[in-house]
N, C-alpha and C. Protein backbone atom coordinates (compact mmCIF):
# COMPACT_ATOMS: atom_id res chain seq x y z
N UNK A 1 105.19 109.80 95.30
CA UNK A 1 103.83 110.18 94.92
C UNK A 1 102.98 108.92 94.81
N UNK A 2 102.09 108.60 95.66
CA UNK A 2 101.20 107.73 95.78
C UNK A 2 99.99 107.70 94.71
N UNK A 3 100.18 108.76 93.61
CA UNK A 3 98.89 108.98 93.09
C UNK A 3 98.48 108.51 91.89
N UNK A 4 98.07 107.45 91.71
CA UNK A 4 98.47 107.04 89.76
C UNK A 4 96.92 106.94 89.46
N UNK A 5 97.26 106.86 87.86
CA UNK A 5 95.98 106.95 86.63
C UNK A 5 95.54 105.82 86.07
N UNK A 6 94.79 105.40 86.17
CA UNK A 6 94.52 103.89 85.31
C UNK A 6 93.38 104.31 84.46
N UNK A 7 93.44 103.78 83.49
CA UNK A 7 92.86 104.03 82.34
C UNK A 7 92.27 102.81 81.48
N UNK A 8 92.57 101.41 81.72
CA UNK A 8 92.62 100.42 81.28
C UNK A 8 91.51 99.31 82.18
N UNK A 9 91.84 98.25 82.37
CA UNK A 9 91.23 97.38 83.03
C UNK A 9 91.64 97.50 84.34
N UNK A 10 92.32 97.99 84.95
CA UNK A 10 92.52 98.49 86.23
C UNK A 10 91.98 99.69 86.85
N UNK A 11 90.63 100.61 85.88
CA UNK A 11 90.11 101.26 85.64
C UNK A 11 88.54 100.63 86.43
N UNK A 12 88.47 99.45 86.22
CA UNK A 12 87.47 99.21 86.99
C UNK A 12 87.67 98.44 88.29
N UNK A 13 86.83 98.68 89.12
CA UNK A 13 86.88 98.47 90.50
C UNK A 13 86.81 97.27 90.77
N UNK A 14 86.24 96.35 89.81
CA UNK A 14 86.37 94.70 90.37
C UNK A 14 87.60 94.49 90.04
N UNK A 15 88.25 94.80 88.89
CA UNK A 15 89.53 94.75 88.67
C UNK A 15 90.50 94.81 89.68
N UNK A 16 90.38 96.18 90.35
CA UNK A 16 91.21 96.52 90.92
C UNK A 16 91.19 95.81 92.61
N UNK A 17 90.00 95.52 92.74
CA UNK A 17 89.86 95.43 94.15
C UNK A 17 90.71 93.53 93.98
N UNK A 18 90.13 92.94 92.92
CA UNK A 18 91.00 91.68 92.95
C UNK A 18 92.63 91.59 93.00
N UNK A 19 93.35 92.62 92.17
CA UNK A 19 94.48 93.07 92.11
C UNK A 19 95.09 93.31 93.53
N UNK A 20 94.50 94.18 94.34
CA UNK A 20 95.15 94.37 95.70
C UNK A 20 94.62 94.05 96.46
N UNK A 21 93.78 92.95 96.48
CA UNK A 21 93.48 91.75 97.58
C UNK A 21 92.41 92.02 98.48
N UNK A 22 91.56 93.08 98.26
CA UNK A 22 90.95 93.48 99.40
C UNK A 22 89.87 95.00 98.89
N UNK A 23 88.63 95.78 99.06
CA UNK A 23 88.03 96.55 99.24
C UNK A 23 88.92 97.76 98.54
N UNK A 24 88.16 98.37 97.81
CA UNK A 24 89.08 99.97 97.96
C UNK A 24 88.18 100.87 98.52
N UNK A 25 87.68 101.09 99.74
CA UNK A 25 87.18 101.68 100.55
C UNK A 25 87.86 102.59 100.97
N UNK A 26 89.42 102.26 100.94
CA UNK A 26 90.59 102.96 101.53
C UNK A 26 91.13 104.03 100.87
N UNK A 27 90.42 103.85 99.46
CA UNK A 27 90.80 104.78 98.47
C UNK A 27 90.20 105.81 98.33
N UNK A 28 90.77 106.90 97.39
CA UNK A 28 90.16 107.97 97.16
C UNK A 28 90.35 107.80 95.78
N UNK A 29 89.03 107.75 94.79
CA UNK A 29 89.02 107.51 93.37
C UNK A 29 87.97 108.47 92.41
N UNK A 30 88.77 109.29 91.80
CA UNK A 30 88.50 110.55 91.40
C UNK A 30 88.38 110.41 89.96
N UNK A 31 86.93 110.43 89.23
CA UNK A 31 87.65 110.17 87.43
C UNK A 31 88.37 111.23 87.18
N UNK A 32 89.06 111.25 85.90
CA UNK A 32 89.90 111.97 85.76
C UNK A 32 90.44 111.47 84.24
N UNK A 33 90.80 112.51 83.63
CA UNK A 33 91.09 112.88 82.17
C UNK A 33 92.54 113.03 81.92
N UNK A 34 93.11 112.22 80.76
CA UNK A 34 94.46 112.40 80.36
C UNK A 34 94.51 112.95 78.78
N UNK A 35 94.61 114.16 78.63
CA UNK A 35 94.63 115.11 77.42
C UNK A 35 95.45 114.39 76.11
N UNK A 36 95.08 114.41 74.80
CA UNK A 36 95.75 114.28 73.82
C UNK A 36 96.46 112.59 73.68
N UNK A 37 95.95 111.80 74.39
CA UNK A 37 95.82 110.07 74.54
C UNK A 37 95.03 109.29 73.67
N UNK A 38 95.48 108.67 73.57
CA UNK A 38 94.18 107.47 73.04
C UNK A 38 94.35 106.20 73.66
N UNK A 39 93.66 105.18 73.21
CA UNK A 39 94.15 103.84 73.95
C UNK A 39 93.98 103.29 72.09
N UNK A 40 94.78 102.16 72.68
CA UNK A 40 94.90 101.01 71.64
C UNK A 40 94.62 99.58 71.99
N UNK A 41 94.68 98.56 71.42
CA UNK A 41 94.32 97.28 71.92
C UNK A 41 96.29 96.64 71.51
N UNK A 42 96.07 96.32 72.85
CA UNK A 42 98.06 95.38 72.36
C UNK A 42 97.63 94.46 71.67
N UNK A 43 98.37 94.18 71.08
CA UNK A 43 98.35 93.18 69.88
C UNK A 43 98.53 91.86 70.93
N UNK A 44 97.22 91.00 70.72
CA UNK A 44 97.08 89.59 70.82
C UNK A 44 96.65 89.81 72.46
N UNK A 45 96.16 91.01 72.51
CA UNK A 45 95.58 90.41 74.13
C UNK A 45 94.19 91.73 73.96
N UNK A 46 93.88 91.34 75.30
CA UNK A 46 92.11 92.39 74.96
C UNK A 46 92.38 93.42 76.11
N UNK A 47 93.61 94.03 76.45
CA UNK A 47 93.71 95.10 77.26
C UNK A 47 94.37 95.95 76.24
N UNK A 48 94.57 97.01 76.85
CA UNK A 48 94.78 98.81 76.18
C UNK A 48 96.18 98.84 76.55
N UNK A 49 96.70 100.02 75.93
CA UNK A 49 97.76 100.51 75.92
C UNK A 49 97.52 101.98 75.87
N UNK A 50 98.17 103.41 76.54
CA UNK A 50 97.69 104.62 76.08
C UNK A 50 99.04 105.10 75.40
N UNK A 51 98.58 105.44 74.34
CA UNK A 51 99.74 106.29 73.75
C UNK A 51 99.50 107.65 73.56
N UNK A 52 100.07 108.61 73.26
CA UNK A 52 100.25 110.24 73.21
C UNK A 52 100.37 110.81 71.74
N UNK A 53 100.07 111.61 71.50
CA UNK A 53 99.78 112.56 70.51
C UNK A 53 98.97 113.49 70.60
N UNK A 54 99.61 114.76 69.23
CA UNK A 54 98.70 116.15 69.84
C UNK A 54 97.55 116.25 68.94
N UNK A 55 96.95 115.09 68.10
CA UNK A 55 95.96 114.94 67.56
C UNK A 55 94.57 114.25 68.28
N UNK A 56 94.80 113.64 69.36
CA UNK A 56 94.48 112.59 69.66
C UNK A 56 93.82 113.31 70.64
N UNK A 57 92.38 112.87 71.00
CA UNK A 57 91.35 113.52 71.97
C UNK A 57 91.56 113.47 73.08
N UNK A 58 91.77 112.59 74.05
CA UNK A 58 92.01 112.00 75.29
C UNK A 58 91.34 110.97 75.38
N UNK A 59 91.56 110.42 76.54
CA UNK A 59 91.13 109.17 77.96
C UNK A 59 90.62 109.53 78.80
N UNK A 60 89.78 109.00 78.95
CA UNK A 60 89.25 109.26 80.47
C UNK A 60 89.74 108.00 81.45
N UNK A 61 89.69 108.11 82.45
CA UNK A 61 90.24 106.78 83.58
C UNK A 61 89.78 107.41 85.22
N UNK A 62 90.74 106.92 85.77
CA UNK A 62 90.51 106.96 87.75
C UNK A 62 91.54 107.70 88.18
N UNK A 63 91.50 108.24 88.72
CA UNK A 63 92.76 108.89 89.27
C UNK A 63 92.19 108.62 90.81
N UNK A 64 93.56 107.65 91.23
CA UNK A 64 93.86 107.14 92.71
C UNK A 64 94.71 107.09 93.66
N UNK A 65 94.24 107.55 94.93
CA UNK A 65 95.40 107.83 95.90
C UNK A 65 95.29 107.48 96.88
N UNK A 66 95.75 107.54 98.06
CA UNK A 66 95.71 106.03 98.62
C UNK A 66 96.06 104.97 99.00
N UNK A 67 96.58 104.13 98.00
CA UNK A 67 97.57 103.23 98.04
C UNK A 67 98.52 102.86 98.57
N UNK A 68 98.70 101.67 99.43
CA UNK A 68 99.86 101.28 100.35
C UNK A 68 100.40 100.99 99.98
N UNK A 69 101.77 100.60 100.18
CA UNK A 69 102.68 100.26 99.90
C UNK A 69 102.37 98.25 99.15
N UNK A 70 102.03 97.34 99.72
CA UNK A 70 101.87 96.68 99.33
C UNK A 70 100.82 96.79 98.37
N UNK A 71 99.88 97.92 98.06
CA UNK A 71 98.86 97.68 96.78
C UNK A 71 99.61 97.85 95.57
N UNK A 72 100.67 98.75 95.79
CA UNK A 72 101.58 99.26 94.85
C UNK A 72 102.32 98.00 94.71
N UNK A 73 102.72 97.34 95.28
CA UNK A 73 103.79 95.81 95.02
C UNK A 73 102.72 95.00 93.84
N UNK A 74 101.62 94.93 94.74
CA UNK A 74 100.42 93.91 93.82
C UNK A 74 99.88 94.44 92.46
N UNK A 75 100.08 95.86 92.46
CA UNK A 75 99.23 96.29 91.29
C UNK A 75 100.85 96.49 90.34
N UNK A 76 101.68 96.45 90.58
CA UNK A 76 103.34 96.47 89.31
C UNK A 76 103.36 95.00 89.56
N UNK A 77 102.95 93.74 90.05
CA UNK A 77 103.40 92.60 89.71
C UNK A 77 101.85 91.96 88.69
N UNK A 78 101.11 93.02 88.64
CA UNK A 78 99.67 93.14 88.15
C UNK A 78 100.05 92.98 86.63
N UNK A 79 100.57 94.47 86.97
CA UNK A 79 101.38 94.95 84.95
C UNK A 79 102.31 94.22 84.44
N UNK A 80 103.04 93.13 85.37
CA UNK A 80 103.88 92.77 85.31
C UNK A 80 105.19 93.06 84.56
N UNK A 81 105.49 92.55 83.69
CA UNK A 81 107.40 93.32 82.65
C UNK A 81 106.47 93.98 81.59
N UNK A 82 105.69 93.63 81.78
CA UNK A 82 105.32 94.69 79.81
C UNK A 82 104.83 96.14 80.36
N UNK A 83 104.58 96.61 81.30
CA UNK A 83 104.25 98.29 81.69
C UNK A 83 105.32 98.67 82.82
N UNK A 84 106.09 100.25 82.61
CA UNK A 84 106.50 100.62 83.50
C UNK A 84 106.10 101.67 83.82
N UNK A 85 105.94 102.04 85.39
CA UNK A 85 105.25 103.48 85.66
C UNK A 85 106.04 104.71 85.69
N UNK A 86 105.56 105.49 84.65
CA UNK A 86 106.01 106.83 84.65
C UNK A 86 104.77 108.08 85.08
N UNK A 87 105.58 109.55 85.19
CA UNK A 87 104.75 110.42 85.59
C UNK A 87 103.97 110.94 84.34
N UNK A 88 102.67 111.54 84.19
CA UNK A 88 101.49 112.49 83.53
C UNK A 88 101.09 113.01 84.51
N UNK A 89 100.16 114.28 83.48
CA UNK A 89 99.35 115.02 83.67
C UNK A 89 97.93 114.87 83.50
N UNK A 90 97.37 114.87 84.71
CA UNK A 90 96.21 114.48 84.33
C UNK A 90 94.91 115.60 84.75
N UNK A 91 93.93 115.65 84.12
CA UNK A 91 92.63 116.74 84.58
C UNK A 91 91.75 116.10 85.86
N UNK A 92 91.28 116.36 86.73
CA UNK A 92 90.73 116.31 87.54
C UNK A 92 89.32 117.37 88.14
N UNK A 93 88.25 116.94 88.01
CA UNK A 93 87.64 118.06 88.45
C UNK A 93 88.20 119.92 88.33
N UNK A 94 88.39 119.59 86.82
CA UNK A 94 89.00 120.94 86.02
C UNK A 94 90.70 121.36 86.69
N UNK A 95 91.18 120.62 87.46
CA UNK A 95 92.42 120.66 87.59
C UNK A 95 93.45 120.10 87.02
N UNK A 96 94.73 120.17 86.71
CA UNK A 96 95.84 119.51 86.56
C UNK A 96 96.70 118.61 87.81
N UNK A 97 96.31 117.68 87.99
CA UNK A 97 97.31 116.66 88.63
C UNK A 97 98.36 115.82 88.23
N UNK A 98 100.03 115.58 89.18
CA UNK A 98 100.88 114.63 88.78
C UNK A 98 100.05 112.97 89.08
N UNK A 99 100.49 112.49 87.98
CA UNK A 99 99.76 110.95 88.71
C UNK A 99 101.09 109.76 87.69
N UNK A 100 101.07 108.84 88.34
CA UNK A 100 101.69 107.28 87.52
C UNK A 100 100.52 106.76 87.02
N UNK A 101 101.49 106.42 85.72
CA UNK A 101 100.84 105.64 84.67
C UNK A 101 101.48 104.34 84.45
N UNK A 102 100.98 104.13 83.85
CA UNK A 102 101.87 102.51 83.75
C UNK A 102 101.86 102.65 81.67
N UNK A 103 103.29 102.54 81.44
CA UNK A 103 103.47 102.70 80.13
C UNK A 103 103.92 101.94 79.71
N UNK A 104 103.77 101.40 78.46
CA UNK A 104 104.22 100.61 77.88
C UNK A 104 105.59 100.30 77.66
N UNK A 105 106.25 99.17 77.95
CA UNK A 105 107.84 98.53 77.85
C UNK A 105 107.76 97.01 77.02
N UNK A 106 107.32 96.03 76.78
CA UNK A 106 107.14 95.17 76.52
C UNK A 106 105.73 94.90 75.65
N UNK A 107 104.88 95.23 75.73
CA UNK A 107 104.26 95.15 74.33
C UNK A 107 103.88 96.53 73.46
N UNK A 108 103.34 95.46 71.74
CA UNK A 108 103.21 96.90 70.95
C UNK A 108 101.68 96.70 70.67
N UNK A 109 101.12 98.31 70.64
CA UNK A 109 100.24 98.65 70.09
C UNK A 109 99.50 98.12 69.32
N UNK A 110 98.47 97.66 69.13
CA UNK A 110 97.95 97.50 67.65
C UNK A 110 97.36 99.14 67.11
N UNK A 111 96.69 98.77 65.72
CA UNK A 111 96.20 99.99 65.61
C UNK A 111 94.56 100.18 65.87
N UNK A 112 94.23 99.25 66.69
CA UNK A 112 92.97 99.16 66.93
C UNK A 112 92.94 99.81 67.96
N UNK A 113 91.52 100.61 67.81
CA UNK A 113 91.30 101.19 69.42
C UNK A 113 90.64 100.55 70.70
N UNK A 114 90.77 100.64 71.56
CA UNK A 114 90.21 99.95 72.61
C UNK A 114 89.23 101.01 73.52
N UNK A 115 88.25 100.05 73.80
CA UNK A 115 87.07 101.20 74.38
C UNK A 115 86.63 100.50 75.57
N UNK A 116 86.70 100.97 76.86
CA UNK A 116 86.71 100.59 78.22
C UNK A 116 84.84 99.95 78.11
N UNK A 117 84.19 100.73 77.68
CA UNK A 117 82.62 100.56 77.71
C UNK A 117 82.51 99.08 77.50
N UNK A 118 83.04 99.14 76.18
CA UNK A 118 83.11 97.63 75.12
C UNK A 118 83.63 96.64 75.76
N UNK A 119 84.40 96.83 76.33
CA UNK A 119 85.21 95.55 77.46
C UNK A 119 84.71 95.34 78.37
N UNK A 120 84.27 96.35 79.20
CA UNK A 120 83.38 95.86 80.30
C UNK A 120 82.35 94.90 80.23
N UNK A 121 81.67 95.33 79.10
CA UNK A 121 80.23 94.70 78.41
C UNK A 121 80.59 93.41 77.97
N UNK A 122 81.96 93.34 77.17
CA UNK A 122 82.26 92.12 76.65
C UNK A 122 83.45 90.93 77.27
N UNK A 123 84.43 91.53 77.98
CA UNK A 123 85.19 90.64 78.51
C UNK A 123 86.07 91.46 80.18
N UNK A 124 84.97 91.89 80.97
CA UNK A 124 85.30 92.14 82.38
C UNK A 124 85.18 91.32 82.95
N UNK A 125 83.89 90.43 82.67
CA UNK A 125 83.86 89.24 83.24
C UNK A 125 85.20 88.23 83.49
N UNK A 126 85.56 87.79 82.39
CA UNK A 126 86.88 87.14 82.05
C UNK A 126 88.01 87.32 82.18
N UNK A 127 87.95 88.77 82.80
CA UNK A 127 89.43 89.02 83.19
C UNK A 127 89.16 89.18 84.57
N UNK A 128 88.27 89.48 85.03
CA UNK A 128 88.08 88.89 86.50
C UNK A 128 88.44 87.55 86.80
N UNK A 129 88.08 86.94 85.90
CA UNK A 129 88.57 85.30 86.31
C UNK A 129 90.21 84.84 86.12
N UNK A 130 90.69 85.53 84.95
CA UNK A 130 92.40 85.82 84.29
C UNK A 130 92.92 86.33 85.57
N UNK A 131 92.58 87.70 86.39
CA UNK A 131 93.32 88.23 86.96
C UNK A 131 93.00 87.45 88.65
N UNK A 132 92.05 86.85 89.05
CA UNK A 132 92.26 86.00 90.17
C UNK A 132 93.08 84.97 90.30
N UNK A 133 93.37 84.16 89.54
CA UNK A 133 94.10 82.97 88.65
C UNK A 133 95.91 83.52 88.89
N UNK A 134 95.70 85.09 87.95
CA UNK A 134 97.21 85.65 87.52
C UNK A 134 97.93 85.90 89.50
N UNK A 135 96.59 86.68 90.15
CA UNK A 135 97.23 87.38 90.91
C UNK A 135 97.86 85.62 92.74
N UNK A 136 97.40 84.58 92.25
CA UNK A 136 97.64 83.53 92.87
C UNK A 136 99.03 83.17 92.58
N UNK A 137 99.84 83.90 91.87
CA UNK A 137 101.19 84.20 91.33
C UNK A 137 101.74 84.89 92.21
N UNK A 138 101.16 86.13 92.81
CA UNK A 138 101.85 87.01 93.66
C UNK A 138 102.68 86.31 94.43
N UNK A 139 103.75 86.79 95.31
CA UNK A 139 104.38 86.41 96.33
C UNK A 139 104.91 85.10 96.53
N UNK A 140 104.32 83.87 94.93
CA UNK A 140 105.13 83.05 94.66
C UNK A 140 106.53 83.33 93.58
N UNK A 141 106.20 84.19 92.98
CA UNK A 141 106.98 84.57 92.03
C UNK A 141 107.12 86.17 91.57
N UNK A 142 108.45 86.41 91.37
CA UNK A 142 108.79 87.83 90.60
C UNK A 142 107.76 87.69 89.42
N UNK A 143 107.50 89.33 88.92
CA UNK A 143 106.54 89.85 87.63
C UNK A 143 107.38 88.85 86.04
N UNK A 144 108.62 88.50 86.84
CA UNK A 144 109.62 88.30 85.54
C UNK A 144 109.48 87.02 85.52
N UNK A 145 109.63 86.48 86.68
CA UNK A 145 109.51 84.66 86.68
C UNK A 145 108.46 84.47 86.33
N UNK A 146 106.90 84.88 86.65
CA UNK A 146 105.36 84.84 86.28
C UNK A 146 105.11 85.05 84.71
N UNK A 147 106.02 85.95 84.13
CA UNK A 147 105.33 85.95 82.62
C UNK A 147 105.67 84.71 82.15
N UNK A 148 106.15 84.06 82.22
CA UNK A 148 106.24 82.79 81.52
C UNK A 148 105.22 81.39 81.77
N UNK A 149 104.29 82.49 82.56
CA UNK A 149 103.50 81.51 82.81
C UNK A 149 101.48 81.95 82.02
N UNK A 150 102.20 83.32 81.75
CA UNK A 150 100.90 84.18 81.18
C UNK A 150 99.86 83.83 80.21
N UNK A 151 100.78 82.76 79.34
CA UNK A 151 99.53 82.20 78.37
C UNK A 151 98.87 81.09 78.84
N UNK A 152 99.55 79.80 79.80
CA UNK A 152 98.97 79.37 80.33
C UNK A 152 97.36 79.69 81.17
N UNK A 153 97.64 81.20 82.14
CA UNK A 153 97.07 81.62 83.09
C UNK A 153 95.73 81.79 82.00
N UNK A 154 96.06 82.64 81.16
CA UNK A 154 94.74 83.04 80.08
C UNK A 154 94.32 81.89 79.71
N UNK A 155 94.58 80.58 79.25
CA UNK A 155 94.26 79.84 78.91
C UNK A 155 93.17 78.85 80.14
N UNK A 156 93.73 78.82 81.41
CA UNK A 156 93.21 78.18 82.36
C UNK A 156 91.71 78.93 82.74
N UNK A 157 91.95 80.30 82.83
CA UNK A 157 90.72 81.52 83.02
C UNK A 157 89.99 81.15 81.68
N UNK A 158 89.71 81.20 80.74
CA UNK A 158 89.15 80.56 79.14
C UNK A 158 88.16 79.27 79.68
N UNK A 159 88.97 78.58 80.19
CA UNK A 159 88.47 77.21 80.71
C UNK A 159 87.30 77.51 81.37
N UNK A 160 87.82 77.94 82.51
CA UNK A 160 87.61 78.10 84.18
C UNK A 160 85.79 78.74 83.49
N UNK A 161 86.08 80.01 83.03
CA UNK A 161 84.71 81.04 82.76
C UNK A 161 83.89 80.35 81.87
N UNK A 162 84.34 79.91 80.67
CA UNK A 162 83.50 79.09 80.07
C UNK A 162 82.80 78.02 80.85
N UNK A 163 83.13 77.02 81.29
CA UNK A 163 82.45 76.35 81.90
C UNK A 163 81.27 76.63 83.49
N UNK A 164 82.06 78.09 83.76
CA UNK A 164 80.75 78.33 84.32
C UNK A 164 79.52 79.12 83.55
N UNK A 165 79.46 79.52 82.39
CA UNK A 165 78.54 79.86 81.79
C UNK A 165 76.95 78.72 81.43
């Protein structure tokens, strides 16, 4: 199933288009709703996490399909060891669709919520610069060999953006 949900910073299109190297013209990108979700902020970084409960309102995100085989290589060496993709249910133009998510394995939650609006406004910029930087990693290194290089990378993007301001 080619069809996954992003909900996070891979949720937006500069994001994503830096992630898999190229235009998503190729794509088909549908918003789309994940029931009874919330997002959270991981502890010590400024991206989301979605977790589940039957209290919990939902997410909204992208639902995308599409994807080649190598976008799929670039966008799991993206998430690198801390998300693994599993299947949901997601709403679509009042439908139910299967889609991949990318779930959490390696980091925890905070209890703060995270709000896609707020990030965009406040640090899309900066992870545009984090994730050009991160994704110059690809195809030199496994997702596993690269995390050890992750605080560095944030740290160099910090640099890099600040000084063009």
């Amino acid at each position: 199933m080619g069809n996954y949900f992003f909900y996070g910073t891979l949720r937006s299109i500069s994001v994503l288009e830096k992630v898999i190297g190229k235009k998503s013209n190729h794509l088909d990108i549908i918003p789309a709703f994940a029931p009874k979700s919330e997002l959270r902020l991981v502890i010590d970084e400024n991206f989301p996490v979605i977790i589940f409960g039957e209290n919990y309102t939902g997410v909204d995100g992208i639902l995308v399909k599409g994807l080649t085989d190598d976008d799929i290589a670039r966008i799991r060496f993206f998430e690198d060891v801390e998300f693994a993709p599993k299947i949901m249910s997601v709403e679509t133009e009042g439908k139910h669709s299967e889609a991949k998510y990318f779930s959490q394995k390696g980091v925890e939650p905070s209890m703060d919520p995270w709000f896609y609006e707020e990030w965009k406004e406040k640090d899309e910029a900066l992870t545009l610069v984090t994730t050009e930087l991160w994704m110059q990693l690809y195809g030199k290194y496994t997702a596993e060999e690269a995390d050890q290089y992750w605080n560095d990378v944030k740290k160099q993007a910090y640099h890099q953006y600040h000084s063009q301001q």
